[in-house]
N, C-alpha and C. Protein backbone atom coordinates (compact mmCIF):
# COMPACT_ATOMS: atom_id res chain seq x y z
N UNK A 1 25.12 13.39 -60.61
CA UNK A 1 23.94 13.05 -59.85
C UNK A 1 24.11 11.63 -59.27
N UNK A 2 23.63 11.77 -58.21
CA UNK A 2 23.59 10.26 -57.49
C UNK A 2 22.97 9.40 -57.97
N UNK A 3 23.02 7.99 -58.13
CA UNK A 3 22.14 6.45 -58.65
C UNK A 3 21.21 6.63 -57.81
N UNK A 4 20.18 6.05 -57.57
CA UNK A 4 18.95 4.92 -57.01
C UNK A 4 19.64 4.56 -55.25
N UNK A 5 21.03 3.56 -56.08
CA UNK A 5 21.45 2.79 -54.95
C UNK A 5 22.03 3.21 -54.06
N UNK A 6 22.57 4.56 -54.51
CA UNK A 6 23.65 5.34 -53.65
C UNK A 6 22.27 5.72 -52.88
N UNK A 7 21.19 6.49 -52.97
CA UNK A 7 20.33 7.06 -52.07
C UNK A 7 19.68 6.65 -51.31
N UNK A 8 19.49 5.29 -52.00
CA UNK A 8 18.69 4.37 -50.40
C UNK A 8 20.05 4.05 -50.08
N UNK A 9 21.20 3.63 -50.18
CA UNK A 9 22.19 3.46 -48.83
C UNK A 9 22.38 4.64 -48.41
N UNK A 10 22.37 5.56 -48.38
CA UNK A 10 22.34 7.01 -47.71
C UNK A 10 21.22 6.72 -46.74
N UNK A 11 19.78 6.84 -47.16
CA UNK A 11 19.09 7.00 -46.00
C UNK A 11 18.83 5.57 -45.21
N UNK A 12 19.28 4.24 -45.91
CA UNK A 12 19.74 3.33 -45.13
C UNK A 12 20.65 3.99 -43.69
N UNK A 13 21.12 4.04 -43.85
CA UNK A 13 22.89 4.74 -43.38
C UNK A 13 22.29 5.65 -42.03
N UNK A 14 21.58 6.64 -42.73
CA UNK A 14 21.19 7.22 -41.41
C UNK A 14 19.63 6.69 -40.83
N UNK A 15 19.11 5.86 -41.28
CA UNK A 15 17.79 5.58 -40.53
C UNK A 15 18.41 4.53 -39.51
N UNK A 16 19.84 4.11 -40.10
CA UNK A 16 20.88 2.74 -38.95
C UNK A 16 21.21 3.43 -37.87
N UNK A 17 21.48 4.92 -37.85
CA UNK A 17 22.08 6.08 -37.01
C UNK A 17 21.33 6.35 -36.64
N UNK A 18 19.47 6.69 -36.68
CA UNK A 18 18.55 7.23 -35.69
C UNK A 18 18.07 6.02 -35.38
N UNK A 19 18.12 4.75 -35.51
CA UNK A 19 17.62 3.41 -34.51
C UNK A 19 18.54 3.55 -33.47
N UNK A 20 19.95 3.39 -33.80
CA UNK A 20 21.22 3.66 -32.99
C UNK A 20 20.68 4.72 -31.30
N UNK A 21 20.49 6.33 -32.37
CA UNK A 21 20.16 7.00 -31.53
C UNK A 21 18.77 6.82 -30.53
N UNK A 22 17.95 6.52 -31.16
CA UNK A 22 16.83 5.87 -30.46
C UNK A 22 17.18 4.58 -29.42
N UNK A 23 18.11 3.86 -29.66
CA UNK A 23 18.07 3.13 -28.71
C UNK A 23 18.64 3.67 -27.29
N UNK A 24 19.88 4.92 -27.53
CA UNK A 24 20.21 5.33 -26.61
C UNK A 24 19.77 5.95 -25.78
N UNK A 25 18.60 6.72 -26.27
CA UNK A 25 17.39 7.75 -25.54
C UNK A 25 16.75 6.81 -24.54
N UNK A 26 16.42 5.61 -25.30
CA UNK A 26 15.56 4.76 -24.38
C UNK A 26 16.69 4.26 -23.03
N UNK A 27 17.87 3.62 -23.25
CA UNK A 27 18.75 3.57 -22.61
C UNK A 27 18.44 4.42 -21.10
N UNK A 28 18.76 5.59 -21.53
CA UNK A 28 18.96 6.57 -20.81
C UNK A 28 17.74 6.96 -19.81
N UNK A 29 16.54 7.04 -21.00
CA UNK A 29 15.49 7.08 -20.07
C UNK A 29 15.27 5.99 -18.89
N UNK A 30 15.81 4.57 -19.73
CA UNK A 30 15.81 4.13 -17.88
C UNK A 30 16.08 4.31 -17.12
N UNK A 31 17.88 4.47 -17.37
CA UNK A 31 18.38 5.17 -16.36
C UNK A 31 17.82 6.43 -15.30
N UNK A 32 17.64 6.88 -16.02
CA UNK A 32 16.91 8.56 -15.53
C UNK A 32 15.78 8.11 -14.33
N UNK A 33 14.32 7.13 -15.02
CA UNK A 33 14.01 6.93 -14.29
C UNK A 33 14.20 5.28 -13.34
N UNK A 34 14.98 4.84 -13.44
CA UNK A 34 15.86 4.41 -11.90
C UNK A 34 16.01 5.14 -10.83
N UNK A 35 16.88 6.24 -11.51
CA UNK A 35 17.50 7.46 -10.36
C UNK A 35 16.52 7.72 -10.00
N UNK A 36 14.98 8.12 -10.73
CA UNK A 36 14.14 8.76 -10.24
C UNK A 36 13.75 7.75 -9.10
N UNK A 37 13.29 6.99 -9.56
CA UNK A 37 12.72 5.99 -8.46
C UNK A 37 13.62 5.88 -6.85
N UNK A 38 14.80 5.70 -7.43
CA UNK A 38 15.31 5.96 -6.42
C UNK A 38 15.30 7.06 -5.33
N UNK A 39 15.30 8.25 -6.14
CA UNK A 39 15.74 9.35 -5.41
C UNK A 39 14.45 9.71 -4.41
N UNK A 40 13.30 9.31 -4.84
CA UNK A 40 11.60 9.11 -4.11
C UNK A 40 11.48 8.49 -3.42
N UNK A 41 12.34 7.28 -3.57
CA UNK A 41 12.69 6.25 -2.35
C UNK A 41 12.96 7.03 -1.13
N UNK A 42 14.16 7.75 -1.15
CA UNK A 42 15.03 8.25 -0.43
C UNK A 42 14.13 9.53 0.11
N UNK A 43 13.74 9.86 -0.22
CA UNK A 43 12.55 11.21 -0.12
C UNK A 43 11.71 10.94 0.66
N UNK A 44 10.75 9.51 0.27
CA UNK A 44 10.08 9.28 1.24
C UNK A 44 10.29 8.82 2.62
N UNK A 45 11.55 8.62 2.46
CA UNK A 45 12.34 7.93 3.67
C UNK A 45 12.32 9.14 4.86
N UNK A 46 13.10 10.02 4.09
CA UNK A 46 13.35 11.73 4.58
C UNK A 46 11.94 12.01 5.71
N UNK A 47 11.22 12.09 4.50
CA UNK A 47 9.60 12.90 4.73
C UNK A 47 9.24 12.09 6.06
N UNK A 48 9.21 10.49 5.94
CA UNK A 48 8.92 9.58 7.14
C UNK A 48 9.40 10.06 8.76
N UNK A 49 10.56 9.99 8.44
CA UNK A 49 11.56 10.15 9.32
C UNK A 49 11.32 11.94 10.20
N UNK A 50 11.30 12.68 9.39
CA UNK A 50 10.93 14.13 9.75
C UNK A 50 9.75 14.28 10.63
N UNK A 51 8.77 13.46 9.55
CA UNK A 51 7.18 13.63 10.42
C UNK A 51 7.13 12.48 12.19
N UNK A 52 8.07 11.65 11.81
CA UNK A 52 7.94 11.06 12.94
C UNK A 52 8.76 12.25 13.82
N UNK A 53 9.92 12.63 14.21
CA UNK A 53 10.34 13.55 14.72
C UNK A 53 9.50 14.70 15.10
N UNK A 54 8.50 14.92 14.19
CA UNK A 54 7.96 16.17 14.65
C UNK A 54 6.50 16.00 15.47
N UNK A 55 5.77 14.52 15.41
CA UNK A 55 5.62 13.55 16.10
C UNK A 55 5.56 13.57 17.66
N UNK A 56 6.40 13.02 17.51
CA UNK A 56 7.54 12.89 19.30
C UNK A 56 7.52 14.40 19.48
N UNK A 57 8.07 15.41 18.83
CA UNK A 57 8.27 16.97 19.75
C UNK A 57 6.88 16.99 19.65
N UNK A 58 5.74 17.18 18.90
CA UNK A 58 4.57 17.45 19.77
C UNK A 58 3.75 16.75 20.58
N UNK A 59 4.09 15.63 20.96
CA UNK A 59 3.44 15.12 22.21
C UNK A 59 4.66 15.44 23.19
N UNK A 60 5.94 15.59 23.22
CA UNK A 60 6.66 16.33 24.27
C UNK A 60 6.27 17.58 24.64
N UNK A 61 5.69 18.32 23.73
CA UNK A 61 5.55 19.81 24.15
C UNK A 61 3.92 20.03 24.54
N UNK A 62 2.69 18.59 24.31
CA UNK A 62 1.93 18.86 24.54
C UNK A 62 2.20 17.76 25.97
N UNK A 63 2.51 17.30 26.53
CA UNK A 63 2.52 16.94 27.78
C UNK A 63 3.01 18.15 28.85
N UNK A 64 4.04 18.51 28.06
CA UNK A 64 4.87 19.48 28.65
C UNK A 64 3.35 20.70 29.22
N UNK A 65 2.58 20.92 28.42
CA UNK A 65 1.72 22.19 28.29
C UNK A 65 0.56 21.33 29.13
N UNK A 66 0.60 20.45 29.32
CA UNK A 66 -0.62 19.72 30.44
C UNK A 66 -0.06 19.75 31.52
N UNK A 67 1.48 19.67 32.03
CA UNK A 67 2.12 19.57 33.45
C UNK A 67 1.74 20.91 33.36
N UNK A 68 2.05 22.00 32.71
CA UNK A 68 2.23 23.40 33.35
C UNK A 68 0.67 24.02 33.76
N UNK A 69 -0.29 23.09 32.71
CA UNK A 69 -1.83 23.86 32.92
C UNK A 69 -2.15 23.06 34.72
N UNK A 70 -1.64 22.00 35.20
CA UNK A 70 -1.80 21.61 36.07
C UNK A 70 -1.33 22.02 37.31
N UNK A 71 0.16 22.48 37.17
CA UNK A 71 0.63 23.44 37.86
C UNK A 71 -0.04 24.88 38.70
N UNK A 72 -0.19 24.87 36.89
CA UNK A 72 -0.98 26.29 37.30
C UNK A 72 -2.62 26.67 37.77
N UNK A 73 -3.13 25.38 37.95
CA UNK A 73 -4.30 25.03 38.63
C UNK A 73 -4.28 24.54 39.51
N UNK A 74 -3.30 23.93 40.21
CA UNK A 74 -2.66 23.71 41.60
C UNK A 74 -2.63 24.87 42.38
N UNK A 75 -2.02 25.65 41.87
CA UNK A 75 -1.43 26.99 42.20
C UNK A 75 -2.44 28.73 42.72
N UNK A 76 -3.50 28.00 40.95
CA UNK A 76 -4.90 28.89 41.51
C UNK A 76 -5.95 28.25 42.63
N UNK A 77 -5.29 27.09 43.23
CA UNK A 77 -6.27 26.76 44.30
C UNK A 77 -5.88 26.98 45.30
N UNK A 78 -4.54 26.74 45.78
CA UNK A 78 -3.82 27.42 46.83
C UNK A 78 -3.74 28.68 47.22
N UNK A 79 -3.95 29.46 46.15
CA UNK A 79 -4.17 31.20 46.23
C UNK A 79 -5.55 30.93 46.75
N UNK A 80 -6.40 30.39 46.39
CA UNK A 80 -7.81 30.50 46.22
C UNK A 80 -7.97 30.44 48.12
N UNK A 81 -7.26 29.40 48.48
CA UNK A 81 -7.59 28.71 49.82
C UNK A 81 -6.72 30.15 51.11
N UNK A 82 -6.10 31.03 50.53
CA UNK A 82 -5.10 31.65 51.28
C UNK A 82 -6.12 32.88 51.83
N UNK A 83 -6.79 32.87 50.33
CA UNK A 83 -7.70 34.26 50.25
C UNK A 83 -8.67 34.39 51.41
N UNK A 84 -8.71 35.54 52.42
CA UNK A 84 -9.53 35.52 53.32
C UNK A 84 -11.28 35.38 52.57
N UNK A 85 -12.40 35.23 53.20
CA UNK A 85 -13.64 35.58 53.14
C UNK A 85 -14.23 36.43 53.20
């Protein structure tokens, strides 16, 4: 049978090995969220960048759709003016 002393240096021993391990979790979790932070960075950058793009195409395609409604009201007045009485 084991002493006294042998058993607290045993769980000495491993409570030294789960601080150990505990420190590395924490470690890591920074890491982890770094990347995270980062990677949201970069995301929002994305998202920015997209919405501005899509932005610009719809005031291109809504100008675009005001030349043609104008056109085409140009167009119904000239018919209009051709049309006998």
């Amino acid at each position: 049978m084991e002493s006294l002393d042998e058993r607290v240096a045993y769980v000495e021993g491993r409570m030294e090995d789960h601080t150990a391990l505990m420190a590395d979790i924490r470690a890591d979790m920074r890491e982890l969220r770094s990347d995270i932070r980062a990677d949201m960075t970069e995301l929002r950058s994305e998202i920015h960048r997209i919405d501005h793009k899509i932005d610009r195409h719809f005031m291109w395609l809504a100008g675009l759709l005001v030349g043609i409604l104008t056109a085409l009201a140009g167009l119904a007045i000239q018919v209009a003016r051709l049309q006998p009485l």
